[in-house]
N, C-alpha and C. Protein backbone atom coordinates (compact mmCIF):
# COMPACT_ATOMS: atom_id res chain seq x y z
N UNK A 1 0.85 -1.19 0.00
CA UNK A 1 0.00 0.00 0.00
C UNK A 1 0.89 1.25 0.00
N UNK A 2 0.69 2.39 -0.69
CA UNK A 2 1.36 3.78 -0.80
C UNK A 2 0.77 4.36 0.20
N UNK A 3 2.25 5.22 0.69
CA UNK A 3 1.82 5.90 1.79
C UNK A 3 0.80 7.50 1.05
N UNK A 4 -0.18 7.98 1.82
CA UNK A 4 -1.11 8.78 1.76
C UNK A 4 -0.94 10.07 2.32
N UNK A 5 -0.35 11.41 2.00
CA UNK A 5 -1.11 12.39 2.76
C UNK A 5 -1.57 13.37 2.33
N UNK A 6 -2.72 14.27 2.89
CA UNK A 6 -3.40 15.47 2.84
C UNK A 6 -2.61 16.45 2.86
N UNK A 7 -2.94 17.19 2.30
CA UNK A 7 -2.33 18.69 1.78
C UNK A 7 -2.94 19.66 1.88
N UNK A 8 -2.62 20.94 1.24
CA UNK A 8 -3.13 22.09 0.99
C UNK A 8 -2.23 22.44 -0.08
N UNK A 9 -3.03 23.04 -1.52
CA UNK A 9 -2.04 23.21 -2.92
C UNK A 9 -1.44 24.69 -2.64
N UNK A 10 -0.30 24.53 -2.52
CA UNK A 10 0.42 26.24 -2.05
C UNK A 10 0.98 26.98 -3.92
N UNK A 11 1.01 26.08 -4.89
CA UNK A 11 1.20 26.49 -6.11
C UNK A 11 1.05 25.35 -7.02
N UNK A 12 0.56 25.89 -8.13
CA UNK A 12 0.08 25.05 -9.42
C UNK A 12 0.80 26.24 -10.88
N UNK A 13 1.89 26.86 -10.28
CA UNK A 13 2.03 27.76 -11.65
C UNK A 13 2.84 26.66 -12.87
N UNK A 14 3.26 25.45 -12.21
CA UNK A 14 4.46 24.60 -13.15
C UNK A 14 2.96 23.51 -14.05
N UNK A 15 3.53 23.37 -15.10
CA UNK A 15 2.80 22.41 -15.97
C UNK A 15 2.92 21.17 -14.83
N UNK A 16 1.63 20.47 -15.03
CA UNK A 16 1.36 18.92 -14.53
C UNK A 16 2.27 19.07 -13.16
N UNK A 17 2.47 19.77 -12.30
CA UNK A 17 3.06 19.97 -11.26
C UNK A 17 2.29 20.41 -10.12
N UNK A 18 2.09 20.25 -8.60
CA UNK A 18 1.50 20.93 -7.86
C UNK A 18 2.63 21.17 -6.43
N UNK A 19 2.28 22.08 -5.84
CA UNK A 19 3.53 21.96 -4.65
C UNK A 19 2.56 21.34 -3.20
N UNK A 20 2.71 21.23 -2.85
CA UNK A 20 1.13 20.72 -1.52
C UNK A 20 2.30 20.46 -0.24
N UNK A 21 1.44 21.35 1.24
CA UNK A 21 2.10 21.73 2.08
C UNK A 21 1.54 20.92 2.89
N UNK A 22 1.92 20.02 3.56
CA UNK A 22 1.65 19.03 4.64
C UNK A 22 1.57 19.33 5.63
N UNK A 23 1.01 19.64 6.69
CA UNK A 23 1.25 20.44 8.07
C UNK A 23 1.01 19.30 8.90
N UNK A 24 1.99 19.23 10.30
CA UNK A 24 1.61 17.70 11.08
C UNK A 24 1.88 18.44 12.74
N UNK A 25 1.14 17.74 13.49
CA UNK A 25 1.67 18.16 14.65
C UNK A 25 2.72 17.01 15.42
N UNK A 26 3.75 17.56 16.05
CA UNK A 26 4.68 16.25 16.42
C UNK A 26 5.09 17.03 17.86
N UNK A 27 5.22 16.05 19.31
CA UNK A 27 5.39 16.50 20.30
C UNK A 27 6.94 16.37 20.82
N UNK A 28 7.75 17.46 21.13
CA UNK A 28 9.21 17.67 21.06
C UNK A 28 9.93 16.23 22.42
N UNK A 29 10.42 15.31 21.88
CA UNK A 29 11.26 14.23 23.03
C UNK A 29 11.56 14.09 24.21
N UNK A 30 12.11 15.39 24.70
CA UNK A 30 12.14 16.13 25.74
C UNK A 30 11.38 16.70 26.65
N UNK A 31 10.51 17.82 26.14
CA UNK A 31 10.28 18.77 26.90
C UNK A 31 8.60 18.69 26.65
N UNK A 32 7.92 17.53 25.64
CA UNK A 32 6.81 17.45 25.66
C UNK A 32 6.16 18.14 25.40
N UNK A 33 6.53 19.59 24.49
CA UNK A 33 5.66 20.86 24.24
C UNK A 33 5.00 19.80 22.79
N UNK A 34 3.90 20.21 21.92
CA UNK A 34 3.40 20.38 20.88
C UNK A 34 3.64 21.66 19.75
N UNK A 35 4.24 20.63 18.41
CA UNK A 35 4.38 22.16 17.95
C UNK A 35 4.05 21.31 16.24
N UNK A 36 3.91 23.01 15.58
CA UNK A 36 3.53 22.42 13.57
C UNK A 36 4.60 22.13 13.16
N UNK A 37 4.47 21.12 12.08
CA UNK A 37 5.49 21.01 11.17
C UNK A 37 4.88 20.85 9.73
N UNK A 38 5.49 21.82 9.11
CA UNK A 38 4.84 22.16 7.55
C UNK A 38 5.89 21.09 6.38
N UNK A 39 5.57 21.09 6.04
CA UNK A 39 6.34 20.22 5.01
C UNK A 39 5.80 20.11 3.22
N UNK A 40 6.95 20.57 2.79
CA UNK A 40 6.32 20.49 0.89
C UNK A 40 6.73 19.66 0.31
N UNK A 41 5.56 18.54 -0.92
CA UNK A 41 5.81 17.82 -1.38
C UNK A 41 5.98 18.54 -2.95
N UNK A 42 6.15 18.15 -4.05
CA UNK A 42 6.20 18.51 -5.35
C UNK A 42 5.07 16.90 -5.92
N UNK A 43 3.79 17.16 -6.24
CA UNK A 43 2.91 15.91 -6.59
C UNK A 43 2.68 16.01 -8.36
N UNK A 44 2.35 14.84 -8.89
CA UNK A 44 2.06 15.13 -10.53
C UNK A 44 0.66 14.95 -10.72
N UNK A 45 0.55 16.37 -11.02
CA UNK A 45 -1.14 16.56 -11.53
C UNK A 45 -1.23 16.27 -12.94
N UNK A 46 -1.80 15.37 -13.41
CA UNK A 46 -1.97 15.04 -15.00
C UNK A 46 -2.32 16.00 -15.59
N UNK A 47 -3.64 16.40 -15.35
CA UNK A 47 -4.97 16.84 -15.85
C UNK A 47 -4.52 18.83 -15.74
N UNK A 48 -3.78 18.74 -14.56
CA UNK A 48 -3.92 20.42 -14.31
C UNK A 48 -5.36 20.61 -13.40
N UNK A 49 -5.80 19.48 -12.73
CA UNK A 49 -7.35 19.82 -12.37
C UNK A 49 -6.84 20.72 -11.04
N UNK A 50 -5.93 20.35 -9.76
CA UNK A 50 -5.62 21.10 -8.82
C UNK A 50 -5.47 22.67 -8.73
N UNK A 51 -6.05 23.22 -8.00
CA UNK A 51 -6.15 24.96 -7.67
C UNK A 51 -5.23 25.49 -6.67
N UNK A 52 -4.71 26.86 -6.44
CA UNK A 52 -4.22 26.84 -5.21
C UNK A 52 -5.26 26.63 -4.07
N UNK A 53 -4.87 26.59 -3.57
CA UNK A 53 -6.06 26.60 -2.17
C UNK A 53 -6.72 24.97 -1.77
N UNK A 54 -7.06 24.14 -2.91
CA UNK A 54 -7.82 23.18 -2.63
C UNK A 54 -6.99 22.33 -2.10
N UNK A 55 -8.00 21.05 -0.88
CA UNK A 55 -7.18 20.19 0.13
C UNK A 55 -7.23 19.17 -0.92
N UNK A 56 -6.02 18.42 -0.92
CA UNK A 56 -5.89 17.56 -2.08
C UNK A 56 -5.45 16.31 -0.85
N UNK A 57 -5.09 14.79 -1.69
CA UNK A 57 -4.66 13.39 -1.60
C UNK A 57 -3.85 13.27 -2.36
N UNK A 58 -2.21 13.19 -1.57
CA UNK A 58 -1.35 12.95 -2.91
C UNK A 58 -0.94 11.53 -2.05
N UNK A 59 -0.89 10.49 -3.02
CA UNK A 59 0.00 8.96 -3.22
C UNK A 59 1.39 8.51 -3.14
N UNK A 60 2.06 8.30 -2.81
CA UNK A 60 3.44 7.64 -3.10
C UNK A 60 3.40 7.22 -4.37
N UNK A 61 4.80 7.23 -5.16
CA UNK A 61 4.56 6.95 -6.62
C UNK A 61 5.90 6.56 -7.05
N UNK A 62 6.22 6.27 -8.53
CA UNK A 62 7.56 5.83 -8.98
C UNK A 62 7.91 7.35 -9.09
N UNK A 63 9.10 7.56 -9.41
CA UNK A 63 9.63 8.86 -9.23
C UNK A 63 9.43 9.45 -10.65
N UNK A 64 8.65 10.36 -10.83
CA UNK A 64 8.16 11.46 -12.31
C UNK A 64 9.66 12.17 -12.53
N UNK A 65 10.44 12.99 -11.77
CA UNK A 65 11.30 13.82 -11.78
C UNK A 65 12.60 13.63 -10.24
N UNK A 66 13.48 14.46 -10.37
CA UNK A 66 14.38 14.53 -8.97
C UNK A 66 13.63 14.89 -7.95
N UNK A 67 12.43 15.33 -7.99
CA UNK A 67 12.12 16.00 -6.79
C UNK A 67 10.72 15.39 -6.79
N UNK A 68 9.98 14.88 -7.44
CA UNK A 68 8.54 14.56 -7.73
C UNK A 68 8.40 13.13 -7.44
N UNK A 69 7.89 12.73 -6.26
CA UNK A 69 7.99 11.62 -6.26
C UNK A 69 6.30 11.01 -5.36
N UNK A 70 5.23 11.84 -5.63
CA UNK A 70 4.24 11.85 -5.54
C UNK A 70 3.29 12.05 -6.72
N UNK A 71 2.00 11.73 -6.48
CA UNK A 71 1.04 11.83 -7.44
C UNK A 71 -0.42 12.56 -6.79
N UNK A 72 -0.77 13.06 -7.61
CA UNK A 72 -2.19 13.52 -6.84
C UNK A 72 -3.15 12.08 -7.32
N UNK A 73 -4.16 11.96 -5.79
CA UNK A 73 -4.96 10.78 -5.81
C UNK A 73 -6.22 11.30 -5.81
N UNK A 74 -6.63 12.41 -5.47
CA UNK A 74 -8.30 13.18 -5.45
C UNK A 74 -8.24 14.44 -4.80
N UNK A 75 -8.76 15.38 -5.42
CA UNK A 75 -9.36 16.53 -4.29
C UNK A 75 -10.23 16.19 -3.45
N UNK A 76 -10.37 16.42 -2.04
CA UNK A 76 -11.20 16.32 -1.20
C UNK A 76 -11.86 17.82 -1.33
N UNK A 77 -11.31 19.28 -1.39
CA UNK A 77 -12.12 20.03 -1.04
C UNK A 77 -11.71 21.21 -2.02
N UNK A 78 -12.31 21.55 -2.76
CA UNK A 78 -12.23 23.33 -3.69
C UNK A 78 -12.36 24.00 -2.78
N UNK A 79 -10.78 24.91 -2.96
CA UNK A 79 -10.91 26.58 -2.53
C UNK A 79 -11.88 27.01 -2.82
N UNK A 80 -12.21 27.73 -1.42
CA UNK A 80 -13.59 29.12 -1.72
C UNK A 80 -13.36 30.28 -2.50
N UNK A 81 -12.22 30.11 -3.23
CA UNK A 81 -11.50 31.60 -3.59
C UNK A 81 -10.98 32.39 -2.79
N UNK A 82 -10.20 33.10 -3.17
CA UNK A 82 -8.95 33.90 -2.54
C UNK A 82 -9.50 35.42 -2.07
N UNK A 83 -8.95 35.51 -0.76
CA UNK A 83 -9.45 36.89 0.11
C UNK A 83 -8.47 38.29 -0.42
N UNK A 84 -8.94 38.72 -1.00
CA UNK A 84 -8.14 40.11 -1.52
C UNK A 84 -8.60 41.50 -0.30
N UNK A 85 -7.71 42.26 -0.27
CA UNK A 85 -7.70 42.93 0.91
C UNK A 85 -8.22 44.56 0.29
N UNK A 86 -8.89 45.23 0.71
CA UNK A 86 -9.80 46.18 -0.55
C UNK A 86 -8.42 47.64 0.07
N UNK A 87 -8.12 48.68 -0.68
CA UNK A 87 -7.37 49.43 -0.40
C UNK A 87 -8.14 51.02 0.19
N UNK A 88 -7.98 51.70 1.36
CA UNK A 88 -8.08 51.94 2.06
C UNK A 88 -8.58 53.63 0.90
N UNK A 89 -9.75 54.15 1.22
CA UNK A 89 -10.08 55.34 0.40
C UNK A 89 -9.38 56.55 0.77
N UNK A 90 -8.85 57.10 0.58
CA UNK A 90 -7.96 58.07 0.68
C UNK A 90 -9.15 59.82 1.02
């Protein structure tokens, strides 16, 4: 079985390429605090269907490129679209 994880697409500007940011929580050996750990994969979108924003399923895979060694397996969720910040009336 390929290992599985959830994402968030942080860029789709590369052909058949997506970047997807893994975020995990892991508790420090020591001192027992809780803290994030973000992590970027490089996944191969065939289709180009992935958006920024949307939570995706990327797969373990044979290796596409040096750095690509994932695949996208499904969107779970479409971005609502992007929050633009309105500029202040003078």
């Amino acid at each position: 079985m390929a290992k599985t994880l959830t994402g968030i697409v942080t860029s789709d500007a590369a052909n058949k390429t997506i970047a997807v940011t893994v975020t995990s929580r892991e508790t420090h050996p020591i001192y027992g605090k809780q803290y994030t750990v973000s992590r970027k994969y490089a996944a191969h979108d065939e289709n180009n269907e992935a958006k920024i924003g949307d939570k995706v399923i990327i797969a373990e895979s044979r290796p596409f490129s040096k750095t690509k060694a994932f695949k996208l397996e499904s969107i779970v969720e479409k971005s609502r679209g992007s929050i633009e910040l309105k500029e202040e009336a003078a």
